[in-house]
N, C-alpha and C. Protein backbone atom coordinates (compact mmCIF):
# COMPACT_ATOMS: atom_id res chain seq x y z
N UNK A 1 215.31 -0.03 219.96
CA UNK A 1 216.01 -0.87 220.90
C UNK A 1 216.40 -2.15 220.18
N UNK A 2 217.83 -2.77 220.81
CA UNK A 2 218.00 -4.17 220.06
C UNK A 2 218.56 -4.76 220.70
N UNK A 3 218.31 -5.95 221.22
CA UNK A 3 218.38 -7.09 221.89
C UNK A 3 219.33 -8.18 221.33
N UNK A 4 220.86 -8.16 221.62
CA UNK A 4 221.73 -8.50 220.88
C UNK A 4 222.01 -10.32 221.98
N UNK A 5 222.04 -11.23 221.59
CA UNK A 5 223.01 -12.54 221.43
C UNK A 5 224.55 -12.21 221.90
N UNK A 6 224.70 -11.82 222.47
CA UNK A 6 226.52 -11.65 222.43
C UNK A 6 227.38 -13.05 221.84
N UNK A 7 227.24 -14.30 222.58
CA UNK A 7 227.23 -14.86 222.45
C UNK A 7 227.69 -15.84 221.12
N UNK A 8 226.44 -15.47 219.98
CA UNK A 8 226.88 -15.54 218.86
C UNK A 8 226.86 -14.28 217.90
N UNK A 9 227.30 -12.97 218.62
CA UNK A 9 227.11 -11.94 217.84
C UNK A 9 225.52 -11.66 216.93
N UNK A 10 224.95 -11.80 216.98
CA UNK A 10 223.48 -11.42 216.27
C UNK A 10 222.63 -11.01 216.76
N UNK A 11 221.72 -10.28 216.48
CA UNK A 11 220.58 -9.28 216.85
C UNK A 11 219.16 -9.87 217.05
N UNK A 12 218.70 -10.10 218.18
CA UNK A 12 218.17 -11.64 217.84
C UNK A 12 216.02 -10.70 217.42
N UNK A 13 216.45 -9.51 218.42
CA UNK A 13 215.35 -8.62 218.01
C UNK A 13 215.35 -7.06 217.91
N UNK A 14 214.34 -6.39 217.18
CA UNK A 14 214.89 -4.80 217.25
C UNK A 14 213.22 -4.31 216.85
N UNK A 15 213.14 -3.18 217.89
CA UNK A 15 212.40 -2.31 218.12
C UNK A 15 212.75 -1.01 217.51
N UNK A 16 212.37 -0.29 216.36
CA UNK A 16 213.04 0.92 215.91
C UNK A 16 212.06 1.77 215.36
N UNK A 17 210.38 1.05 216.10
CA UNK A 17 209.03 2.12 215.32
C UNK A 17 208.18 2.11 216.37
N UNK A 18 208.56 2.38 217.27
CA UNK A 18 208.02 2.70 218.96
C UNK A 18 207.19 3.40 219.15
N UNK A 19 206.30 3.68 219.43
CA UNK A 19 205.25 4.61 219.30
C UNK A 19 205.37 5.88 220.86
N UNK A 20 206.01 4.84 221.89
CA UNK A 20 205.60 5.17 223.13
C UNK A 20 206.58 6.31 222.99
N UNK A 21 206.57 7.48 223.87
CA UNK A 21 207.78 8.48 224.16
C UNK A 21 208.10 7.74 225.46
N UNK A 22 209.61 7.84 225.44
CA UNK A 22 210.41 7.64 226.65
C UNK A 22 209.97 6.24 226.92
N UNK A 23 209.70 5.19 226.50
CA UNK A 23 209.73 4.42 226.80
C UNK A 23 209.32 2.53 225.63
N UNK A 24 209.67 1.83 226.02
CA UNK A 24 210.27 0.44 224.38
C UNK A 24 208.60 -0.43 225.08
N UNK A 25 207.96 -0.11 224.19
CA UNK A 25 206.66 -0.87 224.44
C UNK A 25 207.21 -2.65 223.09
N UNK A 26 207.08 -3.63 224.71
CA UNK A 26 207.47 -4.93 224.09
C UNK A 26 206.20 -6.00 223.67
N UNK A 27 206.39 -5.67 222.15
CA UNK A 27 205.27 -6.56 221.43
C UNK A 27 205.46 -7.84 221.60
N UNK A 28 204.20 -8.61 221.49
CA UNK A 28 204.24 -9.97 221.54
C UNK A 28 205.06 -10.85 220.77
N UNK A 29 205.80 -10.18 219.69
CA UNK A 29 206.57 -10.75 218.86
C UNK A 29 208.30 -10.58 218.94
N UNK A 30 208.26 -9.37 220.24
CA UNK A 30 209.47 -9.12 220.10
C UNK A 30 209.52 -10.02 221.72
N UNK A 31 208.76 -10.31 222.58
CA UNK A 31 208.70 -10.94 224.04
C UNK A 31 208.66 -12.49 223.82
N UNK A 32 208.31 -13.11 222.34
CA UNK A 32 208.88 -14.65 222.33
C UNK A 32 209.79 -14.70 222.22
N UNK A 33 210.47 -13.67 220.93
CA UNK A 33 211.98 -13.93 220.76
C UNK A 33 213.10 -13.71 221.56
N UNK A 34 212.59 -12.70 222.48
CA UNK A 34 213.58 -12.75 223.55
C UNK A 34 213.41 -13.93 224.67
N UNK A 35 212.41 -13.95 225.07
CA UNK A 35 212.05 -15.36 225.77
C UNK A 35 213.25 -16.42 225.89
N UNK A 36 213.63 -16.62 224.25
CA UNK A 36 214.41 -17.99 224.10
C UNK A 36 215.93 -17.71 224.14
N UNK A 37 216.29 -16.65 225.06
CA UNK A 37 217.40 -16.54 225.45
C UNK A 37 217.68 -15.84 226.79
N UNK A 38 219.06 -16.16 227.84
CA UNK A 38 219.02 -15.49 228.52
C UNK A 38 220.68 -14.60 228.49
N UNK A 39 220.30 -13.47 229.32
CA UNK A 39 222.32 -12.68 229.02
C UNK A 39 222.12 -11.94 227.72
N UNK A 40 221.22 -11.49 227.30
CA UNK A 40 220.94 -10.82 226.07
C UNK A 40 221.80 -9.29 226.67
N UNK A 41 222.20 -9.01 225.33
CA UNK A 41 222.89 -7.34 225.84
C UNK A 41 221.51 -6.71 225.14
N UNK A 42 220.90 -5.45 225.87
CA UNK A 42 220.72 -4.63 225.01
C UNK A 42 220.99 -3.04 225.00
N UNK A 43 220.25 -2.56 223.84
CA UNK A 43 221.10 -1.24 223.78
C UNK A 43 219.63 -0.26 222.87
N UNK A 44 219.69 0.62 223.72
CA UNK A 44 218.57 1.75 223.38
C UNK A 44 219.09 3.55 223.46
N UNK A 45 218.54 3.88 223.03
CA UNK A 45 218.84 5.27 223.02
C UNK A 45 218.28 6.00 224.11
N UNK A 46 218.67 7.31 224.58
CA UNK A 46 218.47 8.62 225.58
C UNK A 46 218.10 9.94 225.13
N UNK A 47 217.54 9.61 224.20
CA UNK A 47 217.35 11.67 223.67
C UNK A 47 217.56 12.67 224.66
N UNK A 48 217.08 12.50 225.90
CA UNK A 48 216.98 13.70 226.67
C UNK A 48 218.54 13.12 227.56
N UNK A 49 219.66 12.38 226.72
CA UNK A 49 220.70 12.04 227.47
C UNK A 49 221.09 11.87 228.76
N UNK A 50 219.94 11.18 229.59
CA UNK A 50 219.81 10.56 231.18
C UNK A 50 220.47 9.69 230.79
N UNK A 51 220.87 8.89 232.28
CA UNK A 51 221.62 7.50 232.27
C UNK A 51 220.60 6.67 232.38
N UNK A 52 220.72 5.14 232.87
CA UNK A 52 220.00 4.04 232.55
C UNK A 52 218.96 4.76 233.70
N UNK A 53 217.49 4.84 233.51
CA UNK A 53 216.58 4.12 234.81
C UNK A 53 216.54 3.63 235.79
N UNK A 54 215.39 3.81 235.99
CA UNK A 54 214.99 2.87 237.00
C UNK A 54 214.68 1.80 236.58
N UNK A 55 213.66 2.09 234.98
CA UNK A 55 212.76 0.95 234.38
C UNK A 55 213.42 0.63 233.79
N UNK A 56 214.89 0.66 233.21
CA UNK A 56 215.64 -0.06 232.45
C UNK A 56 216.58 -1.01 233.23
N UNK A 57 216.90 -0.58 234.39
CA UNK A 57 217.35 -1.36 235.52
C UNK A 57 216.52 -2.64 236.05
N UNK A 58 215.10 -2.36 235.92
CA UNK A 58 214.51 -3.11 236.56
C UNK A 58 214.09 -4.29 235.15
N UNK A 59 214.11 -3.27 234.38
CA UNK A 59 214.11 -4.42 232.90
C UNK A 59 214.89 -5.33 232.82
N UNK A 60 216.63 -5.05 232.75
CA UNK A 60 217.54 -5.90 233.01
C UNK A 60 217.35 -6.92 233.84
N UNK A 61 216.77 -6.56 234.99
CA UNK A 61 216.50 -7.72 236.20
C UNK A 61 215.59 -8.76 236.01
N UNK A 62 214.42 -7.90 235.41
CA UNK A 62 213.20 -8.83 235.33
C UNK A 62 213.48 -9.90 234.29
N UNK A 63 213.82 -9.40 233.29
CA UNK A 63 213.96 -9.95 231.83
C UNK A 63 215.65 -10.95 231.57
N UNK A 64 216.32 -10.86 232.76
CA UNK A 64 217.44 -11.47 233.24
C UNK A 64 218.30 -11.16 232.26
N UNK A 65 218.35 -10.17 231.54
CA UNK A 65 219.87 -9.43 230.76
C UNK A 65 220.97 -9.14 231.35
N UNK A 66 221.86 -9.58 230.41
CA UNK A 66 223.50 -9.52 230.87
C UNK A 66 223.76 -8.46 230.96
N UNK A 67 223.85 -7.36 230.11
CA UNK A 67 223.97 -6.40 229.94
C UNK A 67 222.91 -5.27 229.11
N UNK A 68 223.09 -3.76 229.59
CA UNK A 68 222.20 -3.01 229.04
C UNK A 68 223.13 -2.05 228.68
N UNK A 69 222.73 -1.16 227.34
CA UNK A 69 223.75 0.17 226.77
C UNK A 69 223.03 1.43 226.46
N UNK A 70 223.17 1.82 226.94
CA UNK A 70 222.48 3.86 226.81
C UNK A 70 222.89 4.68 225.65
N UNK A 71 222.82 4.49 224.56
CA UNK A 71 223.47 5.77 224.11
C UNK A 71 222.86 6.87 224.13
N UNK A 72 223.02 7.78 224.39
CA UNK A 72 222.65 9.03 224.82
C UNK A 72 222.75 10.49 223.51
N UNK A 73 221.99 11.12 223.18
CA UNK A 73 222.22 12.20 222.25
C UNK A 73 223.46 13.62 222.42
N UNK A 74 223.84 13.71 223.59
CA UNK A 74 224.71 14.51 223.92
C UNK A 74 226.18 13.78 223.41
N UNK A 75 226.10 12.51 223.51
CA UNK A 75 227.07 11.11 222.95
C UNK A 75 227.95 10.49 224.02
N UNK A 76 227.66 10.68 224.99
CA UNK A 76 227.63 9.85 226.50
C UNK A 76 226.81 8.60 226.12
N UNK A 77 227.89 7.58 226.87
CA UNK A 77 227.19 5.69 226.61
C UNK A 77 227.66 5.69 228.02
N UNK A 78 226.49 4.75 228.57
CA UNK A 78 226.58 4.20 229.67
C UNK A 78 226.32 2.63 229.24
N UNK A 79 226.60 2.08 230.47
CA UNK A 79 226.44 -0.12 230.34
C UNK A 79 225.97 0.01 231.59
N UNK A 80 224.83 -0.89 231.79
CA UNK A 80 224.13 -1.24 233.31
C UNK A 80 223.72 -2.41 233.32
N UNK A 81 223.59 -3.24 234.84
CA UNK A 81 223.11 -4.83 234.65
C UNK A 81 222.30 -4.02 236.46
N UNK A 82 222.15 -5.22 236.38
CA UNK A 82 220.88 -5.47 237.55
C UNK A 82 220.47 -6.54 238.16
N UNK A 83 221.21 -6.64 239.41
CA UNK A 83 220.69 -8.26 239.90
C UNK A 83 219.54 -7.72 241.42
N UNK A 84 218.82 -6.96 241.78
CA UNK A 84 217.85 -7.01 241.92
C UNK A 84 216.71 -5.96 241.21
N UNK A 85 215.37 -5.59 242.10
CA UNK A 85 214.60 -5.00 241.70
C UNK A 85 214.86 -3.48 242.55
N UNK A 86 214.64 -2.25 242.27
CA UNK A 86 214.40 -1.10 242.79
C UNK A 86 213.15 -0.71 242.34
N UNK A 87 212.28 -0.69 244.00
CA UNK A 87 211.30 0.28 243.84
C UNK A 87 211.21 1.70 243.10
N UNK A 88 210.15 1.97 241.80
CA UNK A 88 209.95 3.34 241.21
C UNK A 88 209.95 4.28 242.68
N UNK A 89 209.08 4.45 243.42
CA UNK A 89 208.93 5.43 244.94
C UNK A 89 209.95 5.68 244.98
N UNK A 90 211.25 4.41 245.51
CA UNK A 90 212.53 5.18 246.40
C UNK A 90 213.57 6.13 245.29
N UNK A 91 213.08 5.11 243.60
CA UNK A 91 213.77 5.51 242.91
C UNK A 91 213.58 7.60 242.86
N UNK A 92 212.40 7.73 242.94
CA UNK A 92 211.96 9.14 242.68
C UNK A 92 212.08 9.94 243.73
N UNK A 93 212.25 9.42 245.62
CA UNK A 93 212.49 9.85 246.37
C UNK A 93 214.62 10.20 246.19
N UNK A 94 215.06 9.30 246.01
CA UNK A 94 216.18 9.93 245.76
C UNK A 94 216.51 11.25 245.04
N UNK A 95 215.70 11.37 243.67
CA UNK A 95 215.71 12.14 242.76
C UNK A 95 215.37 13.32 243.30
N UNK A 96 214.17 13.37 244.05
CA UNK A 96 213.80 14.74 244.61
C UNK A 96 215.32 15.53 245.85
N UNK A 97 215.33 14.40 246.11
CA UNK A 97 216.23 14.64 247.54
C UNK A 97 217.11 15.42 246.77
N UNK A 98 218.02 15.47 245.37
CA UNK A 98 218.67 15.93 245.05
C UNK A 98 218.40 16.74 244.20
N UNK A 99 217.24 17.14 243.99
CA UNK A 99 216.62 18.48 243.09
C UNK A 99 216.58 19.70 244.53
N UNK A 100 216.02 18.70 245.78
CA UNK A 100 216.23 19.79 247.08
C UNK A 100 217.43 20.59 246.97
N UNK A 101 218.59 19.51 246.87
CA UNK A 101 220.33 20.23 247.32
C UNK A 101 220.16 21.19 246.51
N UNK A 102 219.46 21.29 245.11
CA UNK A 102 219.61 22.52 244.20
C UNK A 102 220.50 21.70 242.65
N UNK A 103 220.20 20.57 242.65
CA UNK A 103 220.68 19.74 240.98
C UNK A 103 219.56 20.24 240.21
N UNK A 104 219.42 20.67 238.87
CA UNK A 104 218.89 20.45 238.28
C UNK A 104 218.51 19.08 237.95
N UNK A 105 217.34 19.20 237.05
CA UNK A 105 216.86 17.65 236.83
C UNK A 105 217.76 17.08 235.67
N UNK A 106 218.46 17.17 234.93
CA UNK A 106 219.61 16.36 234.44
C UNK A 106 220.61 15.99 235.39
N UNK A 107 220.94 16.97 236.45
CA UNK A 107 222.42 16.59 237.09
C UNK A 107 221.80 15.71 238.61
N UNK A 108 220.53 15.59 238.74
CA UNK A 108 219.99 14.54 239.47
C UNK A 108 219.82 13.49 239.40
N UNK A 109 219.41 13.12 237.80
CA UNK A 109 219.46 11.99 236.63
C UNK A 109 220.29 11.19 236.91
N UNK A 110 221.76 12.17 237.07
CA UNK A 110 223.12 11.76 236.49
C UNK A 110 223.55 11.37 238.22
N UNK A 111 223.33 12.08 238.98
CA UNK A 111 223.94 11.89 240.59
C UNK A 111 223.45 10.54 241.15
N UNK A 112 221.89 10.35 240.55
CA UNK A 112 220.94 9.50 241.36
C UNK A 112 221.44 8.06 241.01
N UNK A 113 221.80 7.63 239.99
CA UNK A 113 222.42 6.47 239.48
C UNK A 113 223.71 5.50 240.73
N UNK A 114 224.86 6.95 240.30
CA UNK A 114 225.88 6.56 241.69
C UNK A 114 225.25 6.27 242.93
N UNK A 115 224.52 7.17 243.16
CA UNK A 115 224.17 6.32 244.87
C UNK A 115 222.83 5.04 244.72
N UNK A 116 222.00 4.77 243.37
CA UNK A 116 221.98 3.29 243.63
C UNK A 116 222.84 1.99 243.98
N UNK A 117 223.96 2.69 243.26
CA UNK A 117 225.02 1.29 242.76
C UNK A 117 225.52 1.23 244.90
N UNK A 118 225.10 2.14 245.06
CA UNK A 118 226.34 1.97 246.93
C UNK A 118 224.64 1.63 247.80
N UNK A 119 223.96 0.75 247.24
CA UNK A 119 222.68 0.55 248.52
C UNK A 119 222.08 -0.85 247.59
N UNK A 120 222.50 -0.91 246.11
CA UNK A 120 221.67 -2.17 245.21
C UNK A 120 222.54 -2.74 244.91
N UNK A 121 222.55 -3.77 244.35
CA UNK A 121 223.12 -5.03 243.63
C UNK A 121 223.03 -4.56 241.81
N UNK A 122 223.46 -3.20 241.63
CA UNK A 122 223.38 -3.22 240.42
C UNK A 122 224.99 -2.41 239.75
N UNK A 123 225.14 -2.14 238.50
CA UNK A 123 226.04 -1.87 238.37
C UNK A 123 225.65 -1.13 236.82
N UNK A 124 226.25 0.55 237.28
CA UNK A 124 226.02 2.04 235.77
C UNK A 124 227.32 2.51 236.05
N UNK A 125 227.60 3.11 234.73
CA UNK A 125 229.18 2.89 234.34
C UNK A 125 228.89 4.14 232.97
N UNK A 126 229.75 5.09 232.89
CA UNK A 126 229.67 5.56 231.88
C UNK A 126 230.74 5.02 231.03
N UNK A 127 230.56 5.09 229.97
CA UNK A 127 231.77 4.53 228.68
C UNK A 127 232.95 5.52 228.67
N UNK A 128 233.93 5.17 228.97
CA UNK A 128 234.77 6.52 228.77
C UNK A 128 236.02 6.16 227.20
N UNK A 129 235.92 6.93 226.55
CA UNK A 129 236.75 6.99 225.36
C UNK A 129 238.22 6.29 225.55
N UNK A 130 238.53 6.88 227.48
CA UNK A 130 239.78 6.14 227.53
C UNK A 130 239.83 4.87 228.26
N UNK A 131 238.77 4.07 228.10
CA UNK A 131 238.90 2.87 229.22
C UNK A 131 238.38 3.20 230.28
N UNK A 132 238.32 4.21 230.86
CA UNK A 132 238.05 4.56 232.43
C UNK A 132 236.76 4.74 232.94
């Protein structure tokens, strides 16, 4: 993960020996340096090519980032921000609701996102090659 300055273009921290699966365990050294800024973009990877979280959503919020970037291994990029918090529960009650209709758990991943953005204050966006 790397925690970019937009601002003045520079990388102000980077996480790239993570131990955790599926998830950016933030060392005490990488939580001062971000500290001393706010509107940080950052940008992490998706192996199993989901869109942003819940916990990356709620990261953005907590941690008051401008922006967040997904790149994904299939090579789908998403951008997400977050101006409040979403409960993990409702987040996973959605998810099921749409494993019911019969989504697999990728295309639930991918469904569950859109209907945060129409009930939260947040905003997931896939990157499209053409602008769109």
């Amino acid at each position: 993960m790397y925690w970019i300055d937009a601002a003045h273009q520079v990388v102000v921290a980077e996480e790239t020996e993570s131990c955790s699966e599926a998830q950016i365990t933030y060392s005490d050294s990488i939580y001062s340096k971000i500290q001393k800024y706010d509107n940080l973009v950052t940008l992490h990877s998706h192996p199993n090519s989901y869109p942003p979280s819940v916990n990356d959503l709620n990261s953005n919020f907590f941690n008051h980032y401008g922006l967040g970037i997904v790149v994904c291994h299939d090579g789908k990029i998403f951008k997400y921000a977050s101006n409040q918090e979403i409960r993990i529960d409702y987040y996973k009650l959605v998810v099921e609701k749409h494993l019911r209709k019969g989504y697999n758990e990728y295309e639930a991943q991918i469904v569950t996102p859109q209907e945060l953005v129409t009930k939260f204050d947040v905003m997931v966006e896939e990157v499209k090659a053409d602008g769109v």
